[in-house]
PDB file of N, CA and C in Angstrom:
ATOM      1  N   UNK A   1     -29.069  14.956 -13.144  1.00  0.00           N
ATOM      2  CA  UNK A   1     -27.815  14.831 -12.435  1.00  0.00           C
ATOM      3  C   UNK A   1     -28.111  14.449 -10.992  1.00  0.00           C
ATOM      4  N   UNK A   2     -27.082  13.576 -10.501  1.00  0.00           N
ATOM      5  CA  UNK A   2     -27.283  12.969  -9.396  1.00  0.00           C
ATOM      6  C   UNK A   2     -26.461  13.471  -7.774  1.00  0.00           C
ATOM      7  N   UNK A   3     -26.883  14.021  -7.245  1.00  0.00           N
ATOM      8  CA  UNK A   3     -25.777  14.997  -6.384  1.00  0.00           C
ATOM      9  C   UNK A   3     -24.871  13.749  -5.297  1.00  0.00           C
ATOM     10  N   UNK A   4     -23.343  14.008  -4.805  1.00  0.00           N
ATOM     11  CA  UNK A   4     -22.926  13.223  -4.150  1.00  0.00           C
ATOM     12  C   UNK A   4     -23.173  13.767  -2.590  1.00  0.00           C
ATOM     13  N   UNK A   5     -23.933  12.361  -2.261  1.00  0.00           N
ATOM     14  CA  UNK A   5     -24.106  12.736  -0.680  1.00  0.00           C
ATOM     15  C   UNK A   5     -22.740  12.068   0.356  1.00  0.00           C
ATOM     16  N   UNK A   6     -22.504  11.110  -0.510  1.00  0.00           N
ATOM     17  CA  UNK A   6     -21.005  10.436   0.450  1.00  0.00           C
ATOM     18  C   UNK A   6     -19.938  10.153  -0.388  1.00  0.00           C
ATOM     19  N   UNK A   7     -18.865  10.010  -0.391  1.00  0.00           N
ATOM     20  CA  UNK A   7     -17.959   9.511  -1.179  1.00  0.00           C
ATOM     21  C   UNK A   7     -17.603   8.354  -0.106  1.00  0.00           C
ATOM     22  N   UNK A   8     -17.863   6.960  -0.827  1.00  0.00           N
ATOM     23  CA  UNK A   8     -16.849   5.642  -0.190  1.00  0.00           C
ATOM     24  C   UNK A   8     -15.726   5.275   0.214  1.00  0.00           C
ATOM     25  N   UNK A   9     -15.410   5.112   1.423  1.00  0.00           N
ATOM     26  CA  UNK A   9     -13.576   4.809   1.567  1.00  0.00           C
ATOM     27  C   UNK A   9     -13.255   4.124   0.665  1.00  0.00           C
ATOM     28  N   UNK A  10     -12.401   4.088   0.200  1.00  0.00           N
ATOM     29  CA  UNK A  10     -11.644   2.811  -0.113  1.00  0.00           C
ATOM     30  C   UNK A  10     -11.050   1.809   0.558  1.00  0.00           C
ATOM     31  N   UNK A  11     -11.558   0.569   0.050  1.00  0.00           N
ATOM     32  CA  UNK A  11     -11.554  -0.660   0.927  1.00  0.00           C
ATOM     33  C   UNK A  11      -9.608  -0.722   1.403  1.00  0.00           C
ATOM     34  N   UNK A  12      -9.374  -1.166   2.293  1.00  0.00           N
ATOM     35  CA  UNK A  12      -8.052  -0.718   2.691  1.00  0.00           C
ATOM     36  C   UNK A  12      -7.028  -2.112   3.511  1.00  0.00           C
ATOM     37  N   UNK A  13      -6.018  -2.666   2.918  1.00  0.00           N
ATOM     38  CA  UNK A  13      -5.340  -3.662   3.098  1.00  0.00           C
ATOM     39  C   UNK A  13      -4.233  -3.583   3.927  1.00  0.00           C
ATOM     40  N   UNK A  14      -4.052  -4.617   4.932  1.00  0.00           N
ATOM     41  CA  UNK A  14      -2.955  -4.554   5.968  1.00  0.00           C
ATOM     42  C   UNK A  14      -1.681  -4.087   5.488  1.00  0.00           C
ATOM     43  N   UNK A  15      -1.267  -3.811   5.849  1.00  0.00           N
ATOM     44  CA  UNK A  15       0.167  -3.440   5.212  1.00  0.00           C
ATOM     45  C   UNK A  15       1.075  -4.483   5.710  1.00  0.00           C
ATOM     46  N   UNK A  16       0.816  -5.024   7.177  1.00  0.00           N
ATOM     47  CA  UNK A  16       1.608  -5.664   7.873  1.00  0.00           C
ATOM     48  C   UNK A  16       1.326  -7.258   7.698  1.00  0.00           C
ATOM     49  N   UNK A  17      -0.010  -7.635   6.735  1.00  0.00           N
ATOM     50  CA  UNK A  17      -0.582  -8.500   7.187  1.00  0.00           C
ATOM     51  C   UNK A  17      -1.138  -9.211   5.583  1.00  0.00           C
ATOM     52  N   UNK A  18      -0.805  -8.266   4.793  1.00  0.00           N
ATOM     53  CA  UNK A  18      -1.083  -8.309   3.388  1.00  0.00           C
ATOM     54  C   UNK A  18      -0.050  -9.503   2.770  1.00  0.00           C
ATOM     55  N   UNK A  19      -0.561 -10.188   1.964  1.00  0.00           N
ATOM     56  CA  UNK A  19       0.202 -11.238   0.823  1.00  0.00           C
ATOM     57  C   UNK A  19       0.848 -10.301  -0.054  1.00  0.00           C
ATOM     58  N   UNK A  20       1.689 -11.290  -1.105  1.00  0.00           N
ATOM     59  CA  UNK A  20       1.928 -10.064  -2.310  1.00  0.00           C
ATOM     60  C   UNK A  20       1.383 -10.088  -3.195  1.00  0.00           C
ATOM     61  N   UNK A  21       0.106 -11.278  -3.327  1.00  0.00           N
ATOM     62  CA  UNK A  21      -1.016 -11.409  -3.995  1.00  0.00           C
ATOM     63  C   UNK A  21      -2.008 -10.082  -3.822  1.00  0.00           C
ATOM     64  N   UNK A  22      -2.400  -9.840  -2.694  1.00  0.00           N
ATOM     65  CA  UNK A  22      -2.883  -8.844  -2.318  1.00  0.00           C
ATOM     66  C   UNK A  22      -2.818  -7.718  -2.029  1.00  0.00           C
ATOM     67  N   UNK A  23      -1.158  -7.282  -1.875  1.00  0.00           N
ATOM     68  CA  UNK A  23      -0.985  -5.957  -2.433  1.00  0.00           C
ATOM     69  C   UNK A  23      -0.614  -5.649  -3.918  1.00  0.00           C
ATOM     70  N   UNK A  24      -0.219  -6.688  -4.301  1.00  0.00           N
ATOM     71  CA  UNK A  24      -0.473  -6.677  -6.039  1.00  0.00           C
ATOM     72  C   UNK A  24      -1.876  -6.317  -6.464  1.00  0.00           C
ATOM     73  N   UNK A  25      -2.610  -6.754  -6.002  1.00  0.00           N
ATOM     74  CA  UNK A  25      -4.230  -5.956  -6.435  1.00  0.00           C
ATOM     75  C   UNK A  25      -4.282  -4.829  -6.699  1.00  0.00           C
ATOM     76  N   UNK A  26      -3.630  -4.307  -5.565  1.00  0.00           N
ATOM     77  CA  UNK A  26      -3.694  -2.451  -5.077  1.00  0.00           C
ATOM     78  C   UNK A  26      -3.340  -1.563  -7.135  1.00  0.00           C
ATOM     79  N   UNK A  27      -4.323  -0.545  -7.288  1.00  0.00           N
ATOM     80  CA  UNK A  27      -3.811  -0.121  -8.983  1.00  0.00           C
ATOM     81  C   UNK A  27      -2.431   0.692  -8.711  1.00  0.00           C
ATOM     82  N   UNK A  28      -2.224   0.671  -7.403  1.00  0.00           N
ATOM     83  CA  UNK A  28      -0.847   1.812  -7.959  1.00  0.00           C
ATOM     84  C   UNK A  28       0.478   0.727  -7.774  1.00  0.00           C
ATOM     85  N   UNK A  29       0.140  -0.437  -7.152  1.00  0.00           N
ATOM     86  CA  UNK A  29       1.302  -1.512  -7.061  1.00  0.00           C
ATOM     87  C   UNK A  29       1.897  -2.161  -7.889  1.00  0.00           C
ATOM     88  N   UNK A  30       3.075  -2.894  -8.457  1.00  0.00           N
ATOM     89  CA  UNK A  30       3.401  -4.094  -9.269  1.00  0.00           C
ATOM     90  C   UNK A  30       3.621  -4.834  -8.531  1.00  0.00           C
ATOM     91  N   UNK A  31       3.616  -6.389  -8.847  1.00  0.00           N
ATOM     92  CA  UNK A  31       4.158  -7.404  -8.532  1.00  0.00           C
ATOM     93  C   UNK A  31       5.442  -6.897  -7.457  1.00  0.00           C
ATOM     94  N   UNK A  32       6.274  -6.669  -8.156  1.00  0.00           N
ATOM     95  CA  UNK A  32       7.837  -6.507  -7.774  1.00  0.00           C
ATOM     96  C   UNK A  32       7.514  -5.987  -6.728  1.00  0.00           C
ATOM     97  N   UNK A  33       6.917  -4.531  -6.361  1.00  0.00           N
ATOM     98  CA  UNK A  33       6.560  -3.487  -5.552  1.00  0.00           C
ATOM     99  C   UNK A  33       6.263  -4.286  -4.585  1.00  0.00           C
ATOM    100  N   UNK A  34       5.242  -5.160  -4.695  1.00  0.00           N
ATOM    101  CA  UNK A  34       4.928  -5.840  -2.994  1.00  0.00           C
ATOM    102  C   UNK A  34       5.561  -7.129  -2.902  1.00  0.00           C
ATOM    103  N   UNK A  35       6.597  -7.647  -3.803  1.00  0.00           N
ATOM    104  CA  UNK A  35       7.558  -8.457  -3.268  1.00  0.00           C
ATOM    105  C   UNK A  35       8.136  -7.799  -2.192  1.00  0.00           C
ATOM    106  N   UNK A  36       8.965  -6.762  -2.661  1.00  0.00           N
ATOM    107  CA  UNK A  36       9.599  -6.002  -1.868  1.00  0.00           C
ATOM    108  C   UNK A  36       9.038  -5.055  -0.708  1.00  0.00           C
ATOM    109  N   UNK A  37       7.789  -4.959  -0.551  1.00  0.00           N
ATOM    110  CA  UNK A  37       6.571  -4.743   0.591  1.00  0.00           C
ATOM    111  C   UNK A  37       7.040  -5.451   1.489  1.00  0.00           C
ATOM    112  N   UNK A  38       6.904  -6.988   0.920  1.00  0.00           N
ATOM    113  CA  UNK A  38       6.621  -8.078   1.575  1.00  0.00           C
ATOM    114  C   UNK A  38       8.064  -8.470   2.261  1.00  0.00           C
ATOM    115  N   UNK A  39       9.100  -8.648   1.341  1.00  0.00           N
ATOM    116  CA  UNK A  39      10.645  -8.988   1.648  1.00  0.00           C
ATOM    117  C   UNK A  39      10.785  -7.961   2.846  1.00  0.00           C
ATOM    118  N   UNK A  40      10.743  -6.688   3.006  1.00  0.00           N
ATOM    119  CA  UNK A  40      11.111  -5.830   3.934  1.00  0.00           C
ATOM    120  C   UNK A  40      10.633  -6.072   5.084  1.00  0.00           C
ATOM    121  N   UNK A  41       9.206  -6.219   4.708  1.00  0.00           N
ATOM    122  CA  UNK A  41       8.174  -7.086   5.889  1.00  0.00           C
ATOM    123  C   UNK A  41       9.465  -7.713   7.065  1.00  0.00           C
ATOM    124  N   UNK A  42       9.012  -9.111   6.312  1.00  0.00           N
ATOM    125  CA  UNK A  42       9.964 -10.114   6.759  1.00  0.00           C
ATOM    126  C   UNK A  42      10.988  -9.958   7.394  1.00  0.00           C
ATOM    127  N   UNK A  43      11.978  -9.017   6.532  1.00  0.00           N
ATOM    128  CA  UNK A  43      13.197  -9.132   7.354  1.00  0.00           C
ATOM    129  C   UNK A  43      13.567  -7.699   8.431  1.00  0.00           C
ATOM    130  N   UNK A  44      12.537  -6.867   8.272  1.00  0.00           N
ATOM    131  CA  UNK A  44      12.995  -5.629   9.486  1.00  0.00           C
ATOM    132  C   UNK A  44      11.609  -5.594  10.643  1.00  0.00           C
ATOM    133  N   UNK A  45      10.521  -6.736  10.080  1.00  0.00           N
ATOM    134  CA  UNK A  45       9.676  -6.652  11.328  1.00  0.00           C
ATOM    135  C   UNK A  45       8.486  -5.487  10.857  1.00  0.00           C
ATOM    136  N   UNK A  46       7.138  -5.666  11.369  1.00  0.00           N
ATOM    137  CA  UNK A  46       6.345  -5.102  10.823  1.00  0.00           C
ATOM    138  C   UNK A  46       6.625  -3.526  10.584  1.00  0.00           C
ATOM    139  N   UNK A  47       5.891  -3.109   9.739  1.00  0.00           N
ATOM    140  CA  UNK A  47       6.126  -1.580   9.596  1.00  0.00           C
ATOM    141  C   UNK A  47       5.357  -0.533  10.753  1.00  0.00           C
ATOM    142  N   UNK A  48       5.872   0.245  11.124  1.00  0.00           N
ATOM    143  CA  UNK A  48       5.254   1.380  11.960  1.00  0.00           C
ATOM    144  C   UNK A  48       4.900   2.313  11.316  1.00  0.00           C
ATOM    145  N   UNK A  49       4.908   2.715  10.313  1.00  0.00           N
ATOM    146  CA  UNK A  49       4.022   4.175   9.915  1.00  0.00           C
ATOM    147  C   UNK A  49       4.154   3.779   8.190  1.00  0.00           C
ATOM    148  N   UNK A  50       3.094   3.505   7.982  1.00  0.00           N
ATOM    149  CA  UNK A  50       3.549   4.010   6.467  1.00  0.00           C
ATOM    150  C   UNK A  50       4.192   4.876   5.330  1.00  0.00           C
ATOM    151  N   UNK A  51       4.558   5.722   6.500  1.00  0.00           N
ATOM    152  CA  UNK A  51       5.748   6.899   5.666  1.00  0.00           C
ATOM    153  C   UNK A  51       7.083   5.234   5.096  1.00  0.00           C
ATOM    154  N   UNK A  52       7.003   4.566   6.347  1.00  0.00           N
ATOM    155  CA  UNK A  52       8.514   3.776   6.138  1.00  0.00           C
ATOM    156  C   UNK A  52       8.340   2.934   4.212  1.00  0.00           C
ATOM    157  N   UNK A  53       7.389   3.207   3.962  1.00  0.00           N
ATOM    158  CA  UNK A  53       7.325   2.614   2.381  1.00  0.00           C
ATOM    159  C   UNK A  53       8.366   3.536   1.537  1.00  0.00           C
ATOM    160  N   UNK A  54       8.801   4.677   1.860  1.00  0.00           N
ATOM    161  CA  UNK A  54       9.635   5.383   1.150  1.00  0.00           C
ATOM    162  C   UNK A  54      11.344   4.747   0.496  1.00  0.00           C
ATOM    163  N   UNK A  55      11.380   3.863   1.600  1.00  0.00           N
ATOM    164  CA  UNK A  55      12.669   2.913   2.457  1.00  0.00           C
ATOM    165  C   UNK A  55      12.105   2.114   0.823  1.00  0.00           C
ATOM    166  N   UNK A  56      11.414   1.654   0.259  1.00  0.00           N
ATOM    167  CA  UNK A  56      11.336   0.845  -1.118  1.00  0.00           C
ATOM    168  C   UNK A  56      11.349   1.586  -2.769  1.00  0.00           C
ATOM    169  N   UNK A  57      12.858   1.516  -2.870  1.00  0.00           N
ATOM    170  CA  UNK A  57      13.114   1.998  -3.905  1.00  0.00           C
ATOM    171  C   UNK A  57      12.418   1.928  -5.072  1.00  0.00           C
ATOM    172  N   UNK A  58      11.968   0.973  -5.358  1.00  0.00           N
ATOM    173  CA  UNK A  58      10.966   0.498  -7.031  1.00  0.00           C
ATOM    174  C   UNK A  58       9.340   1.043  -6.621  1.00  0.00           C
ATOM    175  N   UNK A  59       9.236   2.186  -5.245  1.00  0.00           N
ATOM    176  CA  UNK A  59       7.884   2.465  -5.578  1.00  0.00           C
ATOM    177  C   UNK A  59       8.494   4.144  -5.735  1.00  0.00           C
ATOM    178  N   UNK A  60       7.665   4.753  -6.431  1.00  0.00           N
ATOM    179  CA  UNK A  60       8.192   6.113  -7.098  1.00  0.00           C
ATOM    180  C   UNK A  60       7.423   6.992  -5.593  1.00  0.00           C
ATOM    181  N   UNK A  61       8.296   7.888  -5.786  1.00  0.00           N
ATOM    182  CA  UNK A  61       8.084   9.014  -4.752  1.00  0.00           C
ATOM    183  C   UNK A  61       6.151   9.381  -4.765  1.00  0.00           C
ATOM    184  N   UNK A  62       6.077   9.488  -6.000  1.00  0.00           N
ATOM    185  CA  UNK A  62       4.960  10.812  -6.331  1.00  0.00           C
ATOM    186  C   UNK A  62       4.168   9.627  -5.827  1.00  0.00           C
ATOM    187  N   UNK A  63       3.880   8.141  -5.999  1.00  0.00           N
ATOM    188  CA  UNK A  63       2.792   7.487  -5.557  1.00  0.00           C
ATOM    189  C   UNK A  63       2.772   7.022  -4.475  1.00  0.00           C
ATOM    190  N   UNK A  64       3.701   7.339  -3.382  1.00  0.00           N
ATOM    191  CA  UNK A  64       3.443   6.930  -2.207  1.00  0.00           C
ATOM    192  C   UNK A  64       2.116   7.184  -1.691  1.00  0.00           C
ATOM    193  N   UNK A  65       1.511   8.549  -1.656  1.00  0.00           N
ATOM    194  CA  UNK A  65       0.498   9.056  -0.761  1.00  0.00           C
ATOM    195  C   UNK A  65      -0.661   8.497  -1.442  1.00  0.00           C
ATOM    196  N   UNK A  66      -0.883   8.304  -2.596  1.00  0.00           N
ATOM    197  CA  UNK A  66      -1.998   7.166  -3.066  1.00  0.00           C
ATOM    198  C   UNK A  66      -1.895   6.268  -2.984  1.00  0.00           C
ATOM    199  N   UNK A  67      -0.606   5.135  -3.182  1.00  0.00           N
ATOM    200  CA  UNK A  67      -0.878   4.330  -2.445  1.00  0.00           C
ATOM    201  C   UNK A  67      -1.513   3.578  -1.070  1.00  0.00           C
ATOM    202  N   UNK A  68      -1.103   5.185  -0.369  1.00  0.00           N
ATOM    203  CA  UNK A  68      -1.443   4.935   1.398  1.00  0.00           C
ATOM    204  C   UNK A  68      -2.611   4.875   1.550  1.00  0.00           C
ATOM    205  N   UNK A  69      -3.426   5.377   1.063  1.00  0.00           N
ATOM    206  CA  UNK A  69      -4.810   5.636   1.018  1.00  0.00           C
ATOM    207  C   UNK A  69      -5.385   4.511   1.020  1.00  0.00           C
ATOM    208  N   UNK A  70      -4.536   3.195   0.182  1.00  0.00           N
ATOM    209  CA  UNK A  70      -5.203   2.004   0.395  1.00  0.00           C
ATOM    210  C   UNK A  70      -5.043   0.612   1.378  1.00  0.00           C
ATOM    211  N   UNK A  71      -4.154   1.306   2.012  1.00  0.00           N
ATOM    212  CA  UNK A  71      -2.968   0.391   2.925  1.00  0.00           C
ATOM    213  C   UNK A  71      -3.323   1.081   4.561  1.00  0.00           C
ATOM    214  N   UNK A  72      -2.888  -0.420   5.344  1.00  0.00           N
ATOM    215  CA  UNK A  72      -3.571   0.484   6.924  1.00  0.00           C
ATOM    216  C   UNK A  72      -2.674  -0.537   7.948  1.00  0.00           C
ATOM    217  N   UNK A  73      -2.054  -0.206   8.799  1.00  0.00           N
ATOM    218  CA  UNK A  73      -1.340  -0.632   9.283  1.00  0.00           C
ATOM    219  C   UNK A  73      -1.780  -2.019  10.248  1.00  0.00           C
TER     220      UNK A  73
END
């Protein structure tokens, strides 16, 4: 057995700056999900805290905070 000396960040994508190609990557995202990332983007101006992802109805409550983990302002 191999003991863990570090655990790796996870590599982590603009939120503000991200395609919807590229937050479509993300495993907890759909398509739709970062249309609407992206659409909100656009029309209210970059995001300030990633709490404001809550404001997107088609992403479920419980996966916000994993999502965040991969997203960085």
């Amino acid at each position: 057995m191999f003991p863990l000396t570090s655990i790796a960040a996870p590599e982590r994508i603009s939120l503000n700056d991200a395609s919807v190609e590229e937050l479509a990557s993300l495993l907890y995202l759909t398509r739709d999900m970062a249309r609407e990332i992206v659409a909100r983007r656009e029309r209210l101006g970059p995001y300030q805290s990633l709490q404001e992802l809550r404001e997107i109805k088609s992403i479920p409550e419980a996966k916000i905070d994993r999502i965040a983990l991969y997203l960085e302002l």
